[in-house]
N, C-alpha and C. Protein backbone atom coordinates (compact mmCIF):
# COMPACT_ATOMS: atom_id res chain seq x y z
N UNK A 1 -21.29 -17.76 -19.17
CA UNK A 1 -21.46 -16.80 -20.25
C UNK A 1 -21.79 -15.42 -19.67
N UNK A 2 -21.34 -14.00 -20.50
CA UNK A 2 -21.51 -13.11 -19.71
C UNK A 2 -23.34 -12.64 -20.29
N UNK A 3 -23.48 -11.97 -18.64
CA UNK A 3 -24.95 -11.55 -19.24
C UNK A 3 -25.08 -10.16 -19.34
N UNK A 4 -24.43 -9.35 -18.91
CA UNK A 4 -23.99 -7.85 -19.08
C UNK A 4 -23.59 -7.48 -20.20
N UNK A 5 -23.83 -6.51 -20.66
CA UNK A 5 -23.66 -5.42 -21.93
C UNK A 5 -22.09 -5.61 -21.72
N UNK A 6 -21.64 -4.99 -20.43
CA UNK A 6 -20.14 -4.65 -19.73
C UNK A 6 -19.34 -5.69 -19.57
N UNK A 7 -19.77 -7.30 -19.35
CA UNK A 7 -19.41 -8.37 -19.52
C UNK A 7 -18.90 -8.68 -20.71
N UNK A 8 -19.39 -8.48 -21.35
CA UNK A 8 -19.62 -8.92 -22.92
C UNK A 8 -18.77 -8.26 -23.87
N UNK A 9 -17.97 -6.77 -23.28
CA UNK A 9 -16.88 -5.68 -23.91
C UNK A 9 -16.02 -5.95 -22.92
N UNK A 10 -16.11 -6.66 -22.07
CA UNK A 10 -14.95 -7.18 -21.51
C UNK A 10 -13.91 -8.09 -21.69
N UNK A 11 -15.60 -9.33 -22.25
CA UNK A 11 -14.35 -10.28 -23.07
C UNK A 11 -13.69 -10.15 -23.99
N UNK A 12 -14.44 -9.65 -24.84
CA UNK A 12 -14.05 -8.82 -26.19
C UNK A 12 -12.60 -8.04 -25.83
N UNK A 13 -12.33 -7.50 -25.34
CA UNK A 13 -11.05 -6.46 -24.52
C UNK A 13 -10.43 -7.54 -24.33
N UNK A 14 -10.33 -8.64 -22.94
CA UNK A 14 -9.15 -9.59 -22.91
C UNK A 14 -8.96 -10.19 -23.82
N UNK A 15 -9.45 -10.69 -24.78
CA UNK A 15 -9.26 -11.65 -25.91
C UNK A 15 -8.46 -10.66 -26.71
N UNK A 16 -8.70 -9.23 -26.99
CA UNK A 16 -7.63 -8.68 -27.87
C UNK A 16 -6.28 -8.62 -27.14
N UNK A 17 -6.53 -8.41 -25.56
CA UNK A 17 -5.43 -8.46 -24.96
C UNK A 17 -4.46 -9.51 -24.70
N UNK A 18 -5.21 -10.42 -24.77
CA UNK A 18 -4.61 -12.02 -25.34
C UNK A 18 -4.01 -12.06 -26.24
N UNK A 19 -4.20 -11.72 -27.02
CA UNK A 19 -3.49 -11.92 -28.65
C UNK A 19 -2.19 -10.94 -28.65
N UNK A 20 -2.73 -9.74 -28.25
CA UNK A 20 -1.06 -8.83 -27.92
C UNK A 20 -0.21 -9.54 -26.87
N UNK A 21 -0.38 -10.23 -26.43
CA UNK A 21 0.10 -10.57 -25.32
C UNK A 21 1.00 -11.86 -25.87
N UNK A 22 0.40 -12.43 -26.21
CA UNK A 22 0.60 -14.17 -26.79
C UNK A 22 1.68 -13.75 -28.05
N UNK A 23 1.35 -12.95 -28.71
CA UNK A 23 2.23 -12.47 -30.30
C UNK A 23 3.80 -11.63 -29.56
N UNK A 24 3.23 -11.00 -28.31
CA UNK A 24 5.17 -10.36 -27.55
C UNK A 24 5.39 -11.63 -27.08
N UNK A 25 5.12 -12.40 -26.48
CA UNK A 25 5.64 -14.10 -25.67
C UNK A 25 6.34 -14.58 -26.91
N UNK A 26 5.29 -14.79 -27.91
CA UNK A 26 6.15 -16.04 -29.14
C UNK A 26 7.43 -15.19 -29.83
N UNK A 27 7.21 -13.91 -29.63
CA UNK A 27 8.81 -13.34 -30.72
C UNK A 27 9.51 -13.35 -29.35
N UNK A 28 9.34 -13.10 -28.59
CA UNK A 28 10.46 -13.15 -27.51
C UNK A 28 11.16 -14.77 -27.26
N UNK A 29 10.30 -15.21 -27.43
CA UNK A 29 11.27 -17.05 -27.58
C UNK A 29 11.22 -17.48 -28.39
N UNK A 30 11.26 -17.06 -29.62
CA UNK A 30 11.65 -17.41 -30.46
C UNK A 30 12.59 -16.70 -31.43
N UNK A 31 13.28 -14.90 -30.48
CA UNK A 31 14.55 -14.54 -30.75
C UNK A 31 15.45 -14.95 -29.80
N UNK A 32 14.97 -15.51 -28.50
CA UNK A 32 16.35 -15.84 -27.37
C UNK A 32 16.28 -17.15 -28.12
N UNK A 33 15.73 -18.01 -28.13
CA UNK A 33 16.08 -19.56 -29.33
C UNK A 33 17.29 -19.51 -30.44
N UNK A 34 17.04 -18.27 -31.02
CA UNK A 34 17.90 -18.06 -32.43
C UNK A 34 19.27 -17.73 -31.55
N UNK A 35 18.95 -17.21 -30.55
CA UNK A 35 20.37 -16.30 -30.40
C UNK A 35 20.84 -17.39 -29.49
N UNK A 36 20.32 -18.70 -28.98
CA UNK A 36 20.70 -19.60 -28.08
C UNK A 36 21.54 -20.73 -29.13
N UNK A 37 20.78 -20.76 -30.28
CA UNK A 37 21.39 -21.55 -31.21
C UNK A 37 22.69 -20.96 -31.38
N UNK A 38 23.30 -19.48 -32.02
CA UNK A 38 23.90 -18.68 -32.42
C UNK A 38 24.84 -19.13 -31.51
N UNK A 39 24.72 -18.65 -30.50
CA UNK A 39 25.83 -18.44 -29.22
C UNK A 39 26.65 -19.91 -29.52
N UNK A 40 26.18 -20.96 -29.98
CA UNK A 40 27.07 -22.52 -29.87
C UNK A 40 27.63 -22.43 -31.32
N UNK A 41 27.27 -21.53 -31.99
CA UNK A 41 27.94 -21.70 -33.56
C UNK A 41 29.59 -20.62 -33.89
N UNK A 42 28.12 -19.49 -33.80
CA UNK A 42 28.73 -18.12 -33.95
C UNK A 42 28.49 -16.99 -33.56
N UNK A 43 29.52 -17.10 -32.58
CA UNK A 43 29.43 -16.00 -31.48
C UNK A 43 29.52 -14.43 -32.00
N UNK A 44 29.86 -14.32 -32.91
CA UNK A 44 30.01 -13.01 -33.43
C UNK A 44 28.98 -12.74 -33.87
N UNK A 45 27.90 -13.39 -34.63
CA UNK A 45 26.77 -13.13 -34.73
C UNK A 45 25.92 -12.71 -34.01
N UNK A 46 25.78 -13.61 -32.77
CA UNK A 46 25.37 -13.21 -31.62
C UNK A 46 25.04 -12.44 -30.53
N UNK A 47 26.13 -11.75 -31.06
CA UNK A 47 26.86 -10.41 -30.32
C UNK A 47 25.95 -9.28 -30.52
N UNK A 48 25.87 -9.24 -32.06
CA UNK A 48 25.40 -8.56 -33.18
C UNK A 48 23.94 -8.48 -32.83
N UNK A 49 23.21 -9.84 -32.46
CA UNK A 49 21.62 -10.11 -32.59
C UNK A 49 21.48 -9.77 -30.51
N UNK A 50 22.30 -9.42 -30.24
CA UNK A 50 22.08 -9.40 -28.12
C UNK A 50 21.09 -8.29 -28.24
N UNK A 51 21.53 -7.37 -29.04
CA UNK A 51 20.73 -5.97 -28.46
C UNK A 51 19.14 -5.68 -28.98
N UNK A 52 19.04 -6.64 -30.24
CA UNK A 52 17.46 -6.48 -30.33
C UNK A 52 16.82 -7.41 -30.05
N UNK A 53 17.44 -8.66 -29.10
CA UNK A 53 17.04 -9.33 -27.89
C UNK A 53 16.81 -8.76 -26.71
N UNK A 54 17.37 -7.87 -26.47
CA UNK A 54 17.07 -7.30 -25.03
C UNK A 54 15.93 -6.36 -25.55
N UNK A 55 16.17 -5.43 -26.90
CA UNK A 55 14.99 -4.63 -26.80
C UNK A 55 13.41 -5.35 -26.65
N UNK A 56 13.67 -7.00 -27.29
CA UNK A 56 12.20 -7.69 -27.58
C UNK A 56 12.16 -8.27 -26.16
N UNK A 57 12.99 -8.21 -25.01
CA UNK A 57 12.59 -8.47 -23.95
C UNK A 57 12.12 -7.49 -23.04
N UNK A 58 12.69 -6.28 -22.82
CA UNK A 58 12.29 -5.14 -22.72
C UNK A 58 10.54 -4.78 -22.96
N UNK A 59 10.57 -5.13 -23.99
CA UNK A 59 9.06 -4.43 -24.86
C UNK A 59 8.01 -4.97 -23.77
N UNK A 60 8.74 -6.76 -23.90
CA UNK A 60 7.79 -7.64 -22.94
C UNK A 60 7.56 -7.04 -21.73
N UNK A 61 8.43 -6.82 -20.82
CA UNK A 61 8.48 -6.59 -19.34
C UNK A 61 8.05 -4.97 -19.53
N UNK A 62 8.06 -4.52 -20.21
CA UNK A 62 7.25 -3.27 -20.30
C UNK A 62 5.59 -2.88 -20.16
N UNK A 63 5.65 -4.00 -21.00
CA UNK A 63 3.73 -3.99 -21.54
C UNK A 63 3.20 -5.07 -20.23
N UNK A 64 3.98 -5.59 -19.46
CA UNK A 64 3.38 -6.80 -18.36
C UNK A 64 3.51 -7.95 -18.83
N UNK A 65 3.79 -8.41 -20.21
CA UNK A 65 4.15 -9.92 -20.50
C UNK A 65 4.66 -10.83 -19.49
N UNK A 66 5.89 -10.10 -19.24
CA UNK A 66 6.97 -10.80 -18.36
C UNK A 66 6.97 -9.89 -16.96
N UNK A 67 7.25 -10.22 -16.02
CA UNK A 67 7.66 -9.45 -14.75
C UNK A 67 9.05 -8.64 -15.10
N UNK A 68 9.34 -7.75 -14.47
CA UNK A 68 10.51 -7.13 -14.74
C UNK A 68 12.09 -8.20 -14.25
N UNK A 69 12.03 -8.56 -12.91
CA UNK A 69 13.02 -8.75 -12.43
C UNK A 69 13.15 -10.38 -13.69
N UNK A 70 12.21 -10.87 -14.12
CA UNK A 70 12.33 -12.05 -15.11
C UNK A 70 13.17 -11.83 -16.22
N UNK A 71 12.50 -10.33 -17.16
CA UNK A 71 13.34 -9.99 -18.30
C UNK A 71 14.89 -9.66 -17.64
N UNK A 72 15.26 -9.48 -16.58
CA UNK A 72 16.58 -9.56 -16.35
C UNK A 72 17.67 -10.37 -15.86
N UNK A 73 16.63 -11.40 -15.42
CA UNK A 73 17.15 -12.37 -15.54
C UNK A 73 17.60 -13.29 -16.63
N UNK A 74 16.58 -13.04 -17.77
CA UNK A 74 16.54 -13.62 -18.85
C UNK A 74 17.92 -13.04 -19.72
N UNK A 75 17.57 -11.96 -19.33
CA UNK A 75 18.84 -11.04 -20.73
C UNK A 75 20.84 -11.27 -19.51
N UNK A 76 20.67 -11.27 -18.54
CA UNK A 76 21.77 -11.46 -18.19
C UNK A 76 22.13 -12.94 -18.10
N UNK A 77 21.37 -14.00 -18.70
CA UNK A 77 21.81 -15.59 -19.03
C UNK A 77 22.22 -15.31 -19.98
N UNK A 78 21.71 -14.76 -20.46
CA UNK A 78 22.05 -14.66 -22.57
C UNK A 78 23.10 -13.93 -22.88
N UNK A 79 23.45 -13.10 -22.05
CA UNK A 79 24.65 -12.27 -22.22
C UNK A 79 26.21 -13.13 -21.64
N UNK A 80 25.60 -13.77 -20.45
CA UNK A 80 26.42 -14.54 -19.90
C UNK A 80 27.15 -15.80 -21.38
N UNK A 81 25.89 -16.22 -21.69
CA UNK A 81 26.08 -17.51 -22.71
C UNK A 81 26.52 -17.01 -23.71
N UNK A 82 26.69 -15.73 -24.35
CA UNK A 82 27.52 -15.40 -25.50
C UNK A 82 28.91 -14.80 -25.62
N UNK A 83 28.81 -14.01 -24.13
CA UNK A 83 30.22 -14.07 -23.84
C UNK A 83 30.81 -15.54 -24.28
């Protein structure tokens, strides 16, 4: 347990930072999911939904969610799979 004043606004700080963190993770897999489904149905849709997939991966690897070289890996599978 923390015993510091400074301890104690610390946890407080990661725990909010947790939650921003945890809320960019779950929309980010759970728009490459939609668009993973998409890609085996309807590709034209897909097409349509790529670019505000990359922006919600982007956002991630921006803020530190994801590592960078990850979100590009990630967005050039997905691009690959809807081609």
């Amino acid at each position: 347990m923390p015993i510091t004043k400074g301890a104690k606004k610390a946890i407080r700080g990661s725990a909010r930072k947790r939650g921003y963190n945890e809320r960019r993770k779950r929309a980010m897999r759970e728009i490459i999911k939609k668009i993973e489904k998409l890609a085996k149905t309807d590709k034209k849709e897909a097409e349509k939904l790529l670019a505000s997939v990359y922006q919600t991966i982007d956002k991630a690897a921006k803020v530190g969610v994801i590592k960078k070289n990850n979100a590009a890996r990630k967005k050039s599978r997905l691009a690959r799979l809807v081609k």
